[in-house]
C-alpha atoms as a PDB file:
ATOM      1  CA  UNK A   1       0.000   0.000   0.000  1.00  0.00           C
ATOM      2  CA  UNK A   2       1.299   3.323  -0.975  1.00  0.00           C
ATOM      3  CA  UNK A   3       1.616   6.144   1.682  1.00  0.00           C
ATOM      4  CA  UNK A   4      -1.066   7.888   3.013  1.00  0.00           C
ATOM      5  CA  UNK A   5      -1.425  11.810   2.187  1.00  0.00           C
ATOM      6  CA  UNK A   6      -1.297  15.002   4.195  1.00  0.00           C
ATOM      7  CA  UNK A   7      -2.871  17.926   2.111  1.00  0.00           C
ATOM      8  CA  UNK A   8      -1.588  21.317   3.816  1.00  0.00           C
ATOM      9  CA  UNK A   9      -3.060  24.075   4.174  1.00  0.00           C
ATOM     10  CA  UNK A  10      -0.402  27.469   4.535  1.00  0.00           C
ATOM     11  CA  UNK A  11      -2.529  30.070   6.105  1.00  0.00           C
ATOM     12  CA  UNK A  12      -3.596  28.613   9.692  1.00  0.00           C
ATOM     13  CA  UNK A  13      -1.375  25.416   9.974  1.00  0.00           C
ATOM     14  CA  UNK A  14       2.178  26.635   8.569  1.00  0.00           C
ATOM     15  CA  UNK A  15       1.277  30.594   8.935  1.00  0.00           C
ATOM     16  CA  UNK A  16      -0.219  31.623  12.026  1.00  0.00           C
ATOM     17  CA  UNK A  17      -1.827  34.204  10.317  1.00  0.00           C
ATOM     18  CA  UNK A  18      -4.214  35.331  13.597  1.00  0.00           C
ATOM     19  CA  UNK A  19      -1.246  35.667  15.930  1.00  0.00           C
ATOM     20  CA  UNK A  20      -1.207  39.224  17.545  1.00  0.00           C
ATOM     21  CA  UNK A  21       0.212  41.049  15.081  1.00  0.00           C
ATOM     22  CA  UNK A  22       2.907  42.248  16.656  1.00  0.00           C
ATOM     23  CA  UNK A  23       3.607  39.292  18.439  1.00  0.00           C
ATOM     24  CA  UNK A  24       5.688  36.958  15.749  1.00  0.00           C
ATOM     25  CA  UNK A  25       5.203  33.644  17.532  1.00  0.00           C
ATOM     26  CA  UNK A  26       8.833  31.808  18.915  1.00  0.00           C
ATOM     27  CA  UNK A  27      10.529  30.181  16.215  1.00  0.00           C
ATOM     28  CA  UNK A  28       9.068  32.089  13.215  1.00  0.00           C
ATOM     29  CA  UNK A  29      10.665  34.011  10.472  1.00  0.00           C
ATOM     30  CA  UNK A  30       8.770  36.581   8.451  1.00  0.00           C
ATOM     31  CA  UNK A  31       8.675  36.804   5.301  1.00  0.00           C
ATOM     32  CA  UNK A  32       6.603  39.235   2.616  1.00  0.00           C
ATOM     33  CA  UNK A  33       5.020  37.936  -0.254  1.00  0.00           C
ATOM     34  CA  UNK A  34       3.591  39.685  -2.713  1.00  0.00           C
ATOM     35  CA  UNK A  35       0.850  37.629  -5.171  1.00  0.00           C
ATOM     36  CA  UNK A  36      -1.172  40.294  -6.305  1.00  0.00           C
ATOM     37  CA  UNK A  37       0.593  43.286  -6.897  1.00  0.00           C
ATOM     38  CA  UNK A  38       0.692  46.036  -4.333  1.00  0.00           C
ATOM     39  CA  UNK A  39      -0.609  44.090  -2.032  1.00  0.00           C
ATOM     40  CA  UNK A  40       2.153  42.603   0.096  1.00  0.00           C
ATOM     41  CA  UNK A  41       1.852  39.703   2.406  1.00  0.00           C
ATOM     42  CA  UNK A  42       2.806  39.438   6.074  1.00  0.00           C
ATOM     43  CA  UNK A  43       3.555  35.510   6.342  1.00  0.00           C
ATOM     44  CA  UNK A  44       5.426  33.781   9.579  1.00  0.00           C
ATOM     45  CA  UNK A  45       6.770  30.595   8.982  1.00  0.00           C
ATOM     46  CA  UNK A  46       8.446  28.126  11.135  1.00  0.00           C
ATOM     47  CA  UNK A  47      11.949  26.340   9.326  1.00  0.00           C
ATOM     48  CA  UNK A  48      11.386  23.518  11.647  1.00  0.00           C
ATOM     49  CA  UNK A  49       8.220  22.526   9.861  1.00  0.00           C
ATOM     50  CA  UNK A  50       9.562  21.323   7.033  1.00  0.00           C
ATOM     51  CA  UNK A  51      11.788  18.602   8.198  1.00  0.00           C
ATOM     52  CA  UNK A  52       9.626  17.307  10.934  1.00  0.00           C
ATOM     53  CA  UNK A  53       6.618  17.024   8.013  1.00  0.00           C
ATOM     54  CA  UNK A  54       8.929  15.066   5.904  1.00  0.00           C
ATOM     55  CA  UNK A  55       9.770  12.652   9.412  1.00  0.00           C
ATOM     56  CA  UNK A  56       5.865  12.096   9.235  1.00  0.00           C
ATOM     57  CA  UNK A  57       5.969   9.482   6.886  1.00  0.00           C
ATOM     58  CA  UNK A  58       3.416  10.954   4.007  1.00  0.00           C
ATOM     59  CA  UNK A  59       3.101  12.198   1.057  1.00  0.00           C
ATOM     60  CA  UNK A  60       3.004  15.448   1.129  1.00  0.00           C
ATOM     61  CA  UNK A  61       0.517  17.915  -1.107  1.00  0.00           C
ATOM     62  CA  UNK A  62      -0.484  21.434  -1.105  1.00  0.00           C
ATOM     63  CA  UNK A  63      -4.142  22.171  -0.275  1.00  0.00           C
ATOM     64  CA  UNK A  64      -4.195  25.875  -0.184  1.00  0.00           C
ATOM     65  CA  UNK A  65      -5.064  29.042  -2.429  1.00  0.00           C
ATOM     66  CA  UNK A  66      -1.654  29.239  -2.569  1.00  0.00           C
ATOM     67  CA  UNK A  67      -1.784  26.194  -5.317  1.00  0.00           C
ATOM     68  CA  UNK A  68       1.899  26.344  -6.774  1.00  0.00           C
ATOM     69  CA  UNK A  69       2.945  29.638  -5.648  1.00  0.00           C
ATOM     70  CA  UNK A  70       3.317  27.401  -2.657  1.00  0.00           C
ATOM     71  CA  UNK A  71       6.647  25.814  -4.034  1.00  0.00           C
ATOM     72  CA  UNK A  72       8.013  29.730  -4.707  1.00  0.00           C
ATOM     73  CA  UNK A  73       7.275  31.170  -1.614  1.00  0.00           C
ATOM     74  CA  UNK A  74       6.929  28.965   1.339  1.00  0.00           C
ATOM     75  CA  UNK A  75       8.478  25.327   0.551  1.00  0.00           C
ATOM     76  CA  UNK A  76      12.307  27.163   0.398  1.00  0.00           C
ATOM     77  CA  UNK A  77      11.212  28.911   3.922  1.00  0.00           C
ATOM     78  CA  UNK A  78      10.466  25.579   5.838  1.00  0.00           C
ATOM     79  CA  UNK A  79      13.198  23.216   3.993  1.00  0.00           C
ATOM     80  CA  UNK A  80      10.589  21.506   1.571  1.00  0.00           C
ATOM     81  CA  UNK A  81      10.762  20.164  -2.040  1.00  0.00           C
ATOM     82  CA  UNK A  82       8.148  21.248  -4.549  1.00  0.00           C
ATOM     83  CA  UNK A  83       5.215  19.259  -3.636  1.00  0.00           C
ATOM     84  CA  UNK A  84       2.148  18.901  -6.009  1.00  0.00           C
ATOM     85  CA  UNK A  85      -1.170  20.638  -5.514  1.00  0.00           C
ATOM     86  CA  UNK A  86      -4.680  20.394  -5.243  1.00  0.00           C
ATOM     87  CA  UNK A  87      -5.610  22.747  -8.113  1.00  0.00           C
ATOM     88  CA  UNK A  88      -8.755  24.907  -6.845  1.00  0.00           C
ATOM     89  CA  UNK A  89      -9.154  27.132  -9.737  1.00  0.00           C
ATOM     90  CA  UNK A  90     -13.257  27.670 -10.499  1.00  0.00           C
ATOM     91  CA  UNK A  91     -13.738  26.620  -6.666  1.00  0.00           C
ATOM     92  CA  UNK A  92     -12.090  29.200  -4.937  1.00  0.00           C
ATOM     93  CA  UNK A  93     -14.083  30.564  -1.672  1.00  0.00           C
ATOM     94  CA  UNK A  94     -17.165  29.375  -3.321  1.00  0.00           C
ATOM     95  CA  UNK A  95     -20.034  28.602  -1.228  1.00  0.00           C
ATOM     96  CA  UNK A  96     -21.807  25.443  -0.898  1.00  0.00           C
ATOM     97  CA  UNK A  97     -25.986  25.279   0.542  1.00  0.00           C
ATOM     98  CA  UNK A  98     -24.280  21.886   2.385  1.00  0.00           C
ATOM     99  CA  UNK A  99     -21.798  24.053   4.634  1.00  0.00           C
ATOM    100  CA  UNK A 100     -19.496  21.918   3.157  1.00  0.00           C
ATOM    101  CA  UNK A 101     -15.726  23.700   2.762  1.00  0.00           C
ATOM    102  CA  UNK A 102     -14.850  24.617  -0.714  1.00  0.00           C
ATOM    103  CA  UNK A 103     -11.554  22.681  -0.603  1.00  0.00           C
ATOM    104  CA  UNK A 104     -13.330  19.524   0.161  1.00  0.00           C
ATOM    105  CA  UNK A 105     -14.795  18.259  -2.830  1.00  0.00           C
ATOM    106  CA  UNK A 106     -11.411  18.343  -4.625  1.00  0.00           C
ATOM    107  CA  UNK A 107      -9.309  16.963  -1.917  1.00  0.00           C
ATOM    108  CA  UNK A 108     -11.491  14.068  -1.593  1.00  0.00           C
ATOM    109  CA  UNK A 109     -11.526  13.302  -5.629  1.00  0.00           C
ATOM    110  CA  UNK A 110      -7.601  13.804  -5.717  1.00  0.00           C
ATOM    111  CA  UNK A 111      -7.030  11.797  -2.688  1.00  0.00           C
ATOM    112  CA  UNK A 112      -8.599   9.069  -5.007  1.00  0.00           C
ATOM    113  CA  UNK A 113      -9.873   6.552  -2.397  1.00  0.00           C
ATOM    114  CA  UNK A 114      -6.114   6.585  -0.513  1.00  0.00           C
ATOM    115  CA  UNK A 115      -5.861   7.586   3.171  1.00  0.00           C
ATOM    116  CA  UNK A 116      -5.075  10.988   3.940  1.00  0.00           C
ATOM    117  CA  UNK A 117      -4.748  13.790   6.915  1.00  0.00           C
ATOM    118  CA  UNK A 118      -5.626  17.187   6.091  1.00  0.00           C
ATOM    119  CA  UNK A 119      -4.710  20.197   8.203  1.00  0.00           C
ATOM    120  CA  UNK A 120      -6.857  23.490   7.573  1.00  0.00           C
ATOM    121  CA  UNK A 121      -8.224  26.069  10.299  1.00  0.00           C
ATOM    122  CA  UNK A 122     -11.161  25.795   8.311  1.00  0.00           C
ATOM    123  CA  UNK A 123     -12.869  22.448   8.546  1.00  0.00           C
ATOM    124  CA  UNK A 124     -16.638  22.396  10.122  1.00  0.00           C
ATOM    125  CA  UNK A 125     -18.614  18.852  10.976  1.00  0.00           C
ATOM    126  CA  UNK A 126     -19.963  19.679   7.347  1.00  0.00           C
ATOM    127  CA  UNK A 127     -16.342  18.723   5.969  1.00  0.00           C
ATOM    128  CA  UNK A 128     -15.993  15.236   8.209  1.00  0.00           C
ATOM    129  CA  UNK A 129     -20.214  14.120   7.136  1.00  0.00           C
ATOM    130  CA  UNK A 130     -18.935  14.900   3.622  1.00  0.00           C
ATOM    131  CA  UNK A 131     -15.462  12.660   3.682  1.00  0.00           C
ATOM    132  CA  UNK A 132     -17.267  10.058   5.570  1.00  0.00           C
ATOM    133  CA  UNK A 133     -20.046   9.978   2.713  1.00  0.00           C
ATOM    134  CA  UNK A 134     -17.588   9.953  -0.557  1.00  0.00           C
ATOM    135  CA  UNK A 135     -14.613   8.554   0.622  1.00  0.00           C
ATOM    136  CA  UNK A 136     -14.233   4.767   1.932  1.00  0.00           C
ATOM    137  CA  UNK A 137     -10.318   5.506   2.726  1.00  0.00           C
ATOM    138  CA  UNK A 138      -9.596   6.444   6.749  1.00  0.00           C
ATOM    139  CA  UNK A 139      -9.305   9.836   6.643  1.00  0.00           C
ATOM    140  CA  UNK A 140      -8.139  12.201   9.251  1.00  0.00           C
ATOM    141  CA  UNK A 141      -9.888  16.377   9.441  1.00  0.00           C
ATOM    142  CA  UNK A 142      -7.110  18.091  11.600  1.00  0.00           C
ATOM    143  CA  UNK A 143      -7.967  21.624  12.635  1.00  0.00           C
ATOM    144  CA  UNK A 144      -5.025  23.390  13.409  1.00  0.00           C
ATOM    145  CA  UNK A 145      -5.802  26.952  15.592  1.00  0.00           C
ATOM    146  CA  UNK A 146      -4.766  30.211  12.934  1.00  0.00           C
ATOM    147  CA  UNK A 147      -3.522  31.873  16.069  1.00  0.00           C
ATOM    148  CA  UNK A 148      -0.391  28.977  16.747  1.00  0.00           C
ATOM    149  CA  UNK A 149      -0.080  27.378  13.667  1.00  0.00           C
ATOM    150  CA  UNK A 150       1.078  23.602  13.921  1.00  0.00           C
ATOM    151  CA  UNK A 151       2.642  22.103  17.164  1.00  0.00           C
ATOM    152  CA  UNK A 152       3.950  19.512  18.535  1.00  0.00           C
ATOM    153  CA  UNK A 153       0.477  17.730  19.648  1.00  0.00           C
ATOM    154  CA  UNK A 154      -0.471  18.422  15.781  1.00  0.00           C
ATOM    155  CA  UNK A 155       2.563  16.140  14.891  1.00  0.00           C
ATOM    156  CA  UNK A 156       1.876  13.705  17.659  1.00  0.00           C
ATOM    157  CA  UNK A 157      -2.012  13.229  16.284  1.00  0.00           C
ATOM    158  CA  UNK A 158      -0.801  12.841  12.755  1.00  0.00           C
ATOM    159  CA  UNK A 159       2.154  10.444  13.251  1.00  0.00           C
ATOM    160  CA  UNK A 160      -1.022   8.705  15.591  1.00  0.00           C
ATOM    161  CA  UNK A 161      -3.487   8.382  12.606  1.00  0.00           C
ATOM    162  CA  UNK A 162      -0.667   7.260  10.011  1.00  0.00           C
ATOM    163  CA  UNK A 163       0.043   4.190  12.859  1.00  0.00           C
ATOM    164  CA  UNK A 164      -3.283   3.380  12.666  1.00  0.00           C
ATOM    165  CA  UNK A 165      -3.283   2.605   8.975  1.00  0.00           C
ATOM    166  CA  UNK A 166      -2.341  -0.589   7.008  1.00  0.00           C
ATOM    167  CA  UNK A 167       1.373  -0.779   6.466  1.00  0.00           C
END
């Protein structure tokens, strides 16, 4: 059996985007980003990160409106490789009657009926109904808190759930 997956999301789980803003949380390094122009990005990101993802034991993918521009901008930061992407273009922030996240649909048709983890600050009990209904792989909603971004109990729970699968 192949790995499982671990879509990441940047803003929440790698940038702790609702940290006081003057308060760059230990360990972080800022760095400004600009993707739409004139409009320049405030992002904190932890070099740790990127190591102790790969010492997870996944495969790693992108799940973020970032898409590629993840690779440019934050993979170098945290000490990744380019990873591939869940490509949300025409989904984008659109809203669903079901409460169901945008992102969801598309993770759950790329994840392709493997296991996978997903980190977000954005999930709802919408999300988990949804996976449980369309996807007969374990599967593992991880809510990561925007104001601390991922720690080490977020490592601890996802090394847990990839133990838990079928070697």
């Amino acid at each position: 059996m192949s790995r499982p997956l671990l879509f990441l999301d940047v803003d929440g789980p790698l940038n702790p985007y609702a940290a006081q803003p003057e308060r760059r949380p230990e360990g972080y390094t800022t760095i400004r980003v600009t993707l739409t122009p004139g409009r320049p990005l405030r992002v904190w990101l932890h070099p740790g990160h990127g190591r102790a993802l790969l010492d997870l034991g996944y495969d790693l993918c992108w799940a973020t409106t970032w898409m590629d521009a993840a690779n440019r901008h934050i993979a170098p930061v945290i000490g990744l490789p380019a990873l591939p992407y869940v490509d949300f273009t025409g989904a984008l922030f659109a809203t669903r009657p079901d409460g169901v996240h945008w992102k969801t649909e598309r993770i759950v048709t790329y994840a392709a009926g493997r296991p996978f983890a997903w980190v977000d600050d954005e999930q709802s009990p919408a999300d988990d109904t949804y996976v449980a209904a369309h996807h007969s792989a374990p599967a593992l909603l991880h809510h990561v808190d925007p104001r601390r971004g991922l720690l080490p109990p977020d490592f601890t729970t996802l090394e847990e759930f990839a133990a838990t699968l079928p070697a």
